[in-house]
Protein backbone atom coordinates (compact mmCIF):
# COMPACT_ATOMS: atom_id res chain seq x y z
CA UNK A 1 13.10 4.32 -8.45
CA UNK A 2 9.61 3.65 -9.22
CA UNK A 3 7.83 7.38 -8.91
CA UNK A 4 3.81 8.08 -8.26
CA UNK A 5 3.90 11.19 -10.01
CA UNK A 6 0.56 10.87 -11.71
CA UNK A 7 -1.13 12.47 -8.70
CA UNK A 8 -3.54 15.26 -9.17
CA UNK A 9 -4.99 15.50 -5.24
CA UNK A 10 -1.80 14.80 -3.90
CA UNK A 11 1.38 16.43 -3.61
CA UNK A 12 4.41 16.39 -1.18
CA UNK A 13 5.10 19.93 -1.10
CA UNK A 14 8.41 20.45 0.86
CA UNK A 15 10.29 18.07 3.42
CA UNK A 16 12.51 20.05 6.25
CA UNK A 17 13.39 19.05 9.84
CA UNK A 18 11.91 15.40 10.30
CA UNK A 19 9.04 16.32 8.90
CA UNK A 20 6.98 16.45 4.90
CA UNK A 21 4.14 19.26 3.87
CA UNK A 22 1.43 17.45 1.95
CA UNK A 23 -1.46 18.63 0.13
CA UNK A 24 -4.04 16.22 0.67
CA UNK A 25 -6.67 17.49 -1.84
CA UNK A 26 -7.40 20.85 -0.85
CA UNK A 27 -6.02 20.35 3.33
CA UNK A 28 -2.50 20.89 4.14
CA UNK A 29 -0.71 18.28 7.11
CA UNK A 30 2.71 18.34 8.59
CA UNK A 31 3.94 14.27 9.18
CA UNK A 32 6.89 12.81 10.60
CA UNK A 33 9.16 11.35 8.03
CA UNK A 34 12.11 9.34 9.34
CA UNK A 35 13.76 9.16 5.69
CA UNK A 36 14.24 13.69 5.76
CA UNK A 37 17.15 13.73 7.87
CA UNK A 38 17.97 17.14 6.02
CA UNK A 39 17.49 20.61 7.79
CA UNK A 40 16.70 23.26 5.01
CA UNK A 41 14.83 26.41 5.18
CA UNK A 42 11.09 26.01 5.46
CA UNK A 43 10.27 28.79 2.45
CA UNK A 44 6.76 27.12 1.40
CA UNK A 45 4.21 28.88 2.62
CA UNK A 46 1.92 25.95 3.58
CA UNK A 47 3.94 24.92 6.11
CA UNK A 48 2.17 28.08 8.08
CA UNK A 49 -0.81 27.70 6.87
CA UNK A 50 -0.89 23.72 7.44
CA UNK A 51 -4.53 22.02 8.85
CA UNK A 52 -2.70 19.36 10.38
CA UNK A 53 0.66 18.62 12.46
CA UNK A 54 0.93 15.27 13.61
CA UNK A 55 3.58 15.67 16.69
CA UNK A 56 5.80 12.59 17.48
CA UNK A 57 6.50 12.08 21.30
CA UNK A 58 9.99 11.15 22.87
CA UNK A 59 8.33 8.47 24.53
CA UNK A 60 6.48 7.32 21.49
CA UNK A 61 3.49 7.10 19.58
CA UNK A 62 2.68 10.94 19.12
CA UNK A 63 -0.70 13.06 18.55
CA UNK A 64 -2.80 15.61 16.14
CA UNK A 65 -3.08 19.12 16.13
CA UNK A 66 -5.56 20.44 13.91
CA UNK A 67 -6.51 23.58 12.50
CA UNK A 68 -9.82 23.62 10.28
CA UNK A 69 -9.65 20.39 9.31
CA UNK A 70 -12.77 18.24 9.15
CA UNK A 71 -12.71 14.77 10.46
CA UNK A 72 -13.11 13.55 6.98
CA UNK A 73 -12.56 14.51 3.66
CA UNK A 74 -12.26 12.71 0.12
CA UNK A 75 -9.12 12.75 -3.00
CA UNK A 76 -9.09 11.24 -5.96
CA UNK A 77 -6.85 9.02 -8.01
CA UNK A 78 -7.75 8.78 -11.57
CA UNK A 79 -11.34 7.02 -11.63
CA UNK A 80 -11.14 5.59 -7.85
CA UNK A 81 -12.49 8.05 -4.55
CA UNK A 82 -10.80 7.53 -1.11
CA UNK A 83 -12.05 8.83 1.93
CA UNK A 84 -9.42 10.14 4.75
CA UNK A 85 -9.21 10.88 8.17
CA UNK A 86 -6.19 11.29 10.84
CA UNK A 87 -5.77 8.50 12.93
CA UNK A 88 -3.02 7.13 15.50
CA UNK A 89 0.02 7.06 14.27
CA UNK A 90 0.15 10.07 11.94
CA UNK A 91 -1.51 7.63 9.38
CA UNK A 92 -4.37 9.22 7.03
CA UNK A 93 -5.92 5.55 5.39
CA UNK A 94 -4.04 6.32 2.17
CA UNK A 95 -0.27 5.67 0.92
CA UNK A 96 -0.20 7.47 -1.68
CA UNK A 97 3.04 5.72 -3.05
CA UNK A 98 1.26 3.03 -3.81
CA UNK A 99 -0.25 4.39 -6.86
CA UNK A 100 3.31 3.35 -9.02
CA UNK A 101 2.22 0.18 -7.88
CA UNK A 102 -2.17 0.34 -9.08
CA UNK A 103 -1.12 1.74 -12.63
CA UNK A 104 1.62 -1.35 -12.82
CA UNK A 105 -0.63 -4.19 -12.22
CA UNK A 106 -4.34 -2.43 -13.36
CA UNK A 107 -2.38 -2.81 -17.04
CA UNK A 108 -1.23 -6.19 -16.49
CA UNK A 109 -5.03 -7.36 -15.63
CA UNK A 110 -6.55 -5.10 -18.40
CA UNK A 111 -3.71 -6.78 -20.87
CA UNK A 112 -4.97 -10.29 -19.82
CA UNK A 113 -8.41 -9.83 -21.47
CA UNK A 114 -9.57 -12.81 -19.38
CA UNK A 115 -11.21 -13.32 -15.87
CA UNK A 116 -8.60 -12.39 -13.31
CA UNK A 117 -8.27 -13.44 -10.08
CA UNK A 118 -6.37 -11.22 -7.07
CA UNK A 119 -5.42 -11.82 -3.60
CA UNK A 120 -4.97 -8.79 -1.97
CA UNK A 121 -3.44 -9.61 1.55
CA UNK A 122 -2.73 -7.06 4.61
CA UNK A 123 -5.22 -5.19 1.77
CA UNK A 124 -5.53 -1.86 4.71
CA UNK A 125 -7.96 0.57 3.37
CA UNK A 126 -8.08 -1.22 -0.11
CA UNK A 127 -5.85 1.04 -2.78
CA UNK A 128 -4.62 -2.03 -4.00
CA UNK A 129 -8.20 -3.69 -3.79
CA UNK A 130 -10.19 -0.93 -5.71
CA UNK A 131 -7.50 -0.62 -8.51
CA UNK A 132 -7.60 -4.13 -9.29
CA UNK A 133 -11.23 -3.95 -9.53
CA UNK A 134 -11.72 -0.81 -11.26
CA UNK A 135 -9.51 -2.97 -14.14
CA UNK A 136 -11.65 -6.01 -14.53
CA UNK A 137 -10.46 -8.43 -11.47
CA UNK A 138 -12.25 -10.18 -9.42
CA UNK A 139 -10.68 -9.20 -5.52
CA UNK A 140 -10.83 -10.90 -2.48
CA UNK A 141 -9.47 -8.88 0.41
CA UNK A 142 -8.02 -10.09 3.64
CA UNK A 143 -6.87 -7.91 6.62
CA UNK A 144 -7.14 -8.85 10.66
CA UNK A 145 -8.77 -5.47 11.43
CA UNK A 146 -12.34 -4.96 11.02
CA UNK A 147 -12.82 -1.04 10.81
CA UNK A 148 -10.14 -1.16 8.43
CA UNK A 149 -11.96 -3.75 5.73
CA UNK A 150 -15.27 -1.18 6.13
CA UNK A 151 -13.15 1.75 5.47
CA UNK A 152 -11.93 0.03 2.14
CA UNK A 153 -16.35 -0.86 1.68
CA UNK A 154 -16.20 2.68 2.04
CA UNK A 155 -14.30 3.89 -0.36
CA UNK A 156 -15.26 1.01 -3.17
CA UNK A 157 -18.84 2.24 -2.48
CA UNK A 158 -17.70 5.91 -3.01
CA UNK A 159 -15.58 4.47 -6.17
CA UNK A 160 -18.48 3.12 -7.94
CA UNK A 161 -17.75 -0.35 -6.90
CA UNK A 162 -20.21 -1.35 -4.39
CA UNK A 163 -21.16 -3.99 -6.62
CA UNK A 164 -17.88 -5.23 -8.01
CA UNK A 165 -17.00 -8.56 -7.23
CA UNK A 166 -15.05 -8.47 -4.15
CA UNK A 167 -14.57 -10.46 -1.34
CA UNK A 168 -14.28 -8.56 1.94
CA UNK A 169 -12.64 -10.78 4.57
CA UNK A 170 -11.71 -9.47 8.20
CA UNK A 171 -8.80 -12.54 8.97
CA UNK A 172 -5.33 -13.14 9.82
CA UNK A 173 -3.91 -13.10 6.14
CA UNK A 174 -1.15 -16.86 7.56
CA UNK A 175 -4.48 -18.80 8.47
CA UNK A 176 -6.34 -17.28 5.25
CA UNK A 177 -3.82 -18.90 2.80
CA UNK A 178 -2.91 -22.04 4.91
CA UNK A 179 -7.28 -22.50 4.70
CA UNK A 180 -7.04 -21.73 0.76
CA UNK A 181 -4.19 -24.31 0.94
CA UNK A 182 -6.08 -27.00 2.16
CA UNK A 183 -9.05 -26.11 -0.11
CA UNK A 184 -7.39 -25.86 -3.40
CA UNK A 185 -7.80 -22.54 -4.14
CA UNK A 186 -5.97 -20.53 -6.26
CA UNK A 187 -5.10 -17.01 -7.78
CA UNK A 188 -3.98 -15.70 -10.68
CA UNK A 189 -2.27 -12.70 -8.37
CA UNK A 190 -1.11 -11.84 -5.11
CA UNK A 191 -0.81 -8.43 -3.51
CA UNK A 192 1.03 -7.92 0.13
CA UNK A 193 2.15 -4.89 2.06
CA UNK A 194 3.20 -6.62 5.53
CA UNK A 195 3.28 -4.63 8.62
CA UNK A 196 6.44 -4.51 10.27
CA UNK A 197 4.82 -5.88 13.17
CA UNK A 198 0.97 -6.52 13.77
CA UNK A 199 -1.37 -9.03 15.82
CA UNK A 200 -3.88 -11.49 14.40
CA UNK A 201 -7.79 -11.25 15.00
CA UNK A 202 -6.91 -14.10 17.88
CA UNK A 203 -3.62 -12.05 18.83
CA UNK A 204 -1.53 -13.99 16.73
CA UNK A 205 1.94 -11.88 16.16
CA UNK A 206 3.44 -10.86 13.28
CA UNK A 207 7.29 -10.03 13.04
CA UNK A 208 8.42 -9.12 9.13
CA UNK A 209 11.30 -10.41 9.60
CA UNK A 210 10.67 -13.64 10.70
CA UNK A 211 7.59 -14.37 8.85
CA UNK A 212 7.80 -12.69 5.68
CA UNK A 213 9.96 -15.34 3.79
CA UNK A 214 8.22 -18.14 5.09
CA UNK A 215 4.71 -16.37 4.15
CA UNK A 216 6.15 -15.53 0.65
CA UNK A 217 6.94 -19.30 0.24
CA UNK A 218 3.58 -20.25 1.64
CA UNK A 219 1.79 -17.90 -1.00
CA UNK A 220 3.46 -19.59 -3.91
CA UNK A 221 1.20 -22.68 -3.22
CA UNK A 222 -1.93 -20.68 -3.92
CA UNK A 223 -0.47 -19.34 -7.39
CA UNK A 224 -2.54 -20.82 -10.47
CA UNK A 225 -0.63 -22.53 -13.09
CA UNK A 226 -1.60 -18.82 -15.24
CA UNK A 227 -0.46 -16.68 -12.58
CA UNK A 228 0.33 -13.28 -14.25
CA UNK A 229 1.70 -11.35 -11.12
CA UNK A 230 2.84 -10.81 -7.93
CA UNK A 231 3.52 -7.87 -5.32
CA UNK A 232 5.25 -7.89 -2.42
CA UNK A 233 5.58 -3.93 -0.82
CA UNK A 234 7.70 -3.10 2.38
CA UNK A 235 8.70 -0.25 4.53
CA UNK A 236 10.65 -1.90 6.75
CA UNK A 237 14.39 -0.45 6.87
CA UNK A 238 16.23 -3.90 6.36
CA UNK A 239 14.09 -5.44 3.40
CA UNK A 240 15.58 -3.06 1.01
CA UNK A 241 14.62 -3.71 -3.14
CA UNK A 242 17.34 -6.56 -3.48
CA UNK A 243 16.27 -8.46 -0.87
CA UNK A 244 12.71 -8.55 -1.49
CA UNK A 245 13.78 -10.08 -5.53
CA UNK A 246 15.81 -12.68 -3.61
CA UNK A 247 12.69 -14.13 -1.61
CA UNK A 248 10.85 -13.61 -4.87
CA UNK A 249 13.25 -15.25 -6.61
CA UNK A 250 13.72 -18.19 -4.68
CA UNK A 251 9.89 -18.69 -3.68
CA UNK A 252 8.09 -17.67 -7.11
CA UNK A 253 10.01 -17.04 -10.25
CA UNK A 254 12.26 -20.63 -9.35
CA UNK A 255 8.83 -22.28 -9.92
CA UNK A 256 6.84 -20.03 -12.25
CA UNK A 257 9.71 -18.67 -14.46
CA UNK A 258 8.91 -15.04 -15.66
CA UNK A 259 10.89 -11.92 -14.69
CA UNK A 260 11.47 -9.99 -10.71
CA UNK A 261 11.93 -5.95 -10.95
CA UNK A 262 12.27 -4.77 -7.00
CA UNK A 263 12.90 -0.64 -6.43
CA UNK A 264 12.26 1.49 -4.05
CA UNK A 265 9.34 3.67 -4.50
CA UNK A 266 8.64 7.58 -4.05
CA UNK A 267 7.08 10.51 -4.36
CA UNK A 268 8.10 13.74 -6.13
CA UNK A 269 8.52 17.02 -3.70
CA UNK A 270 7.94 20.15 -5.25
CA UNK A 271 9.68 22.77 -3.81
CA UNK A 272 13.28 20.64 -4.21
CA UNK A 273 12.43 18.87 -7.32
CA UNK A 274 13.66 15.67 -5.96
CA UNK A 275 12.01 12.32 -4.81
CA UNK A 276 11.18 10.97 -1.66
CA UNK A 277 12.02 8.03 -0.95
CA UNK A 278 9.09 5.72 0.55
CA UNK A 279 9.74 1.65 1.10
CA UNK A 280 10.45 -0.74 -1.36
CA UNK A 281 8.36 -2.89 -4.01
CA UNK A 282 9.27 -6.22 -5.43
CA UNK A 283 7.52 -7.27 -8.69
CA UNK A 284 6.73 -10.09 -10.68
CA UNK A 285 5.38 -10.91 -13.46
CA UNK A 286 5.02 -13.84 -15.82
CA UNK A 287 7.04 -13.18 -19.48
CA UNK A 288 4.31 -12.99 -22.48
């Protein structure tokens, strides 16, 4: 398991009941988990004094209940400044996981000593995005929902890369690269986290497992001859590690040589000393 244990503003405190205690800077919030299907005694104190307890309905969906907590706030991750806030869906405009992911590829573009170019696709609130900047690459960023590309301006700005080259695109990621297709375009990396299900700009739909294989396939056409990576992440139950190296397999490394690592991905809890487990990541990346 690949672990994001280099956190400083961060921490997954204890996980009890359905539910994880996070430390989110200097805030505490209570989220559903649907991987803590254990029941153990709740001895951490945070969980009383939590700011935050996102409550899941039967019928669906769920809402916030909040205790002191402003309606935004910032962390940190090494050199790069994200700002939060609770939204639907017990979602906070960070996955923390993810940073396994920043300090894998950030070396691989640092190591390349030469112009890179990334393709950061479903790029959310831009981890992915400002991480591949902050290490030299030049980033364009695609995702269908407009408040969520200025969140990610946001946070580059508060970063220290409001004037790093990146392109910010609000557009359905399948039209993006059939476009970049037909123009000739190409990139020396490609980063995707595909919802499980989403709509389009235009209402196009979006079903993971339908569409991811076909999109991986799709994506290989836009791969430069010097490609040096590629990322596919997923937290959708039936793509587990091996099956995300199969599609890689089969649509990049069969054409590009090189070498596929796929895991699943977590984050240390401190009260148990164990890892939780948080979606999958395929890798990969060309041999030197």
């Amino acid at each position: 398991m690949w672990i994001a244990d280099q956190w400083k503003d961060y921490e997954v405190l204890d996980t009890s009941s359905g539910e994880k205690l996070e430390r989110w800077g200097t805030y505490l919030l209570v989220r559903p988990d649907p991987q803590v299907i254990w029941n153990t005694a709740k001895t951490n104190v945070g969980w009383k004094k939590k700011n935050g307890h996102y409550h899941r309905s039967s019928k669906g969906g769920g809402e916030w209940e909040f205790f002191n907590l402003p309606d935004e706030w910032s962390i940190g991750y090494r050199e790069l400044t994200f700002h939060l806030k609770p939204f639907s869906f017990k979602h906070t405009g960070l996955f923390p996981e993810q940073a396994v992911n920043w300090d894998w590829f950030s070396d691989l573009i640092a190591r390349a000593k030469r112009p890179v170019k990334v393709l950061n696709l479903f790029a959310y609130t831009g981890g992915a995005t400002l991480a591949a900047a902050k290490a030299g690459a030049q980033v364009t960023h695609v995702d269908a929902s407009k408040g969520m590309v200025n969140w990610a301006k946001e946070n580059a700005a508060a970063s220290g890369l409001a004037d790093a080259s990146i392109r910010w695109l609000v557009d359905d990621c399948v039209k993006f690269v059939e476009r970049e297709i037909r123009r000739g375009n190409t990139y020396d990396a490609i980063i995707m986290d595909p919802p499980s299900y989403g709509r389009g700009p235009k209402g196009e739909i979006w079903k993971i497992e339908e569409s991811i294989f076909p999109f991986i396939e799709l994506t290989a056409k836009i791969l430069s001859k010097d490609a040096i990576f590629y990322l596919v992440n997923s937290y959708t139950t039936g793509l587990q590690p091996a099956v995300l190296s199969y599609m890689i397999h089969l649509a990049i490394a069969s054409k590009f040589g090189g070498h596929i690592t796929a895991e699943e991905i977590g984050l240390p809890v401190t009260e148990s000393g164990l890892v939780l487990p948080c979606g999958a990541s395929g890798r990969w990346q060309k041999d030197v």
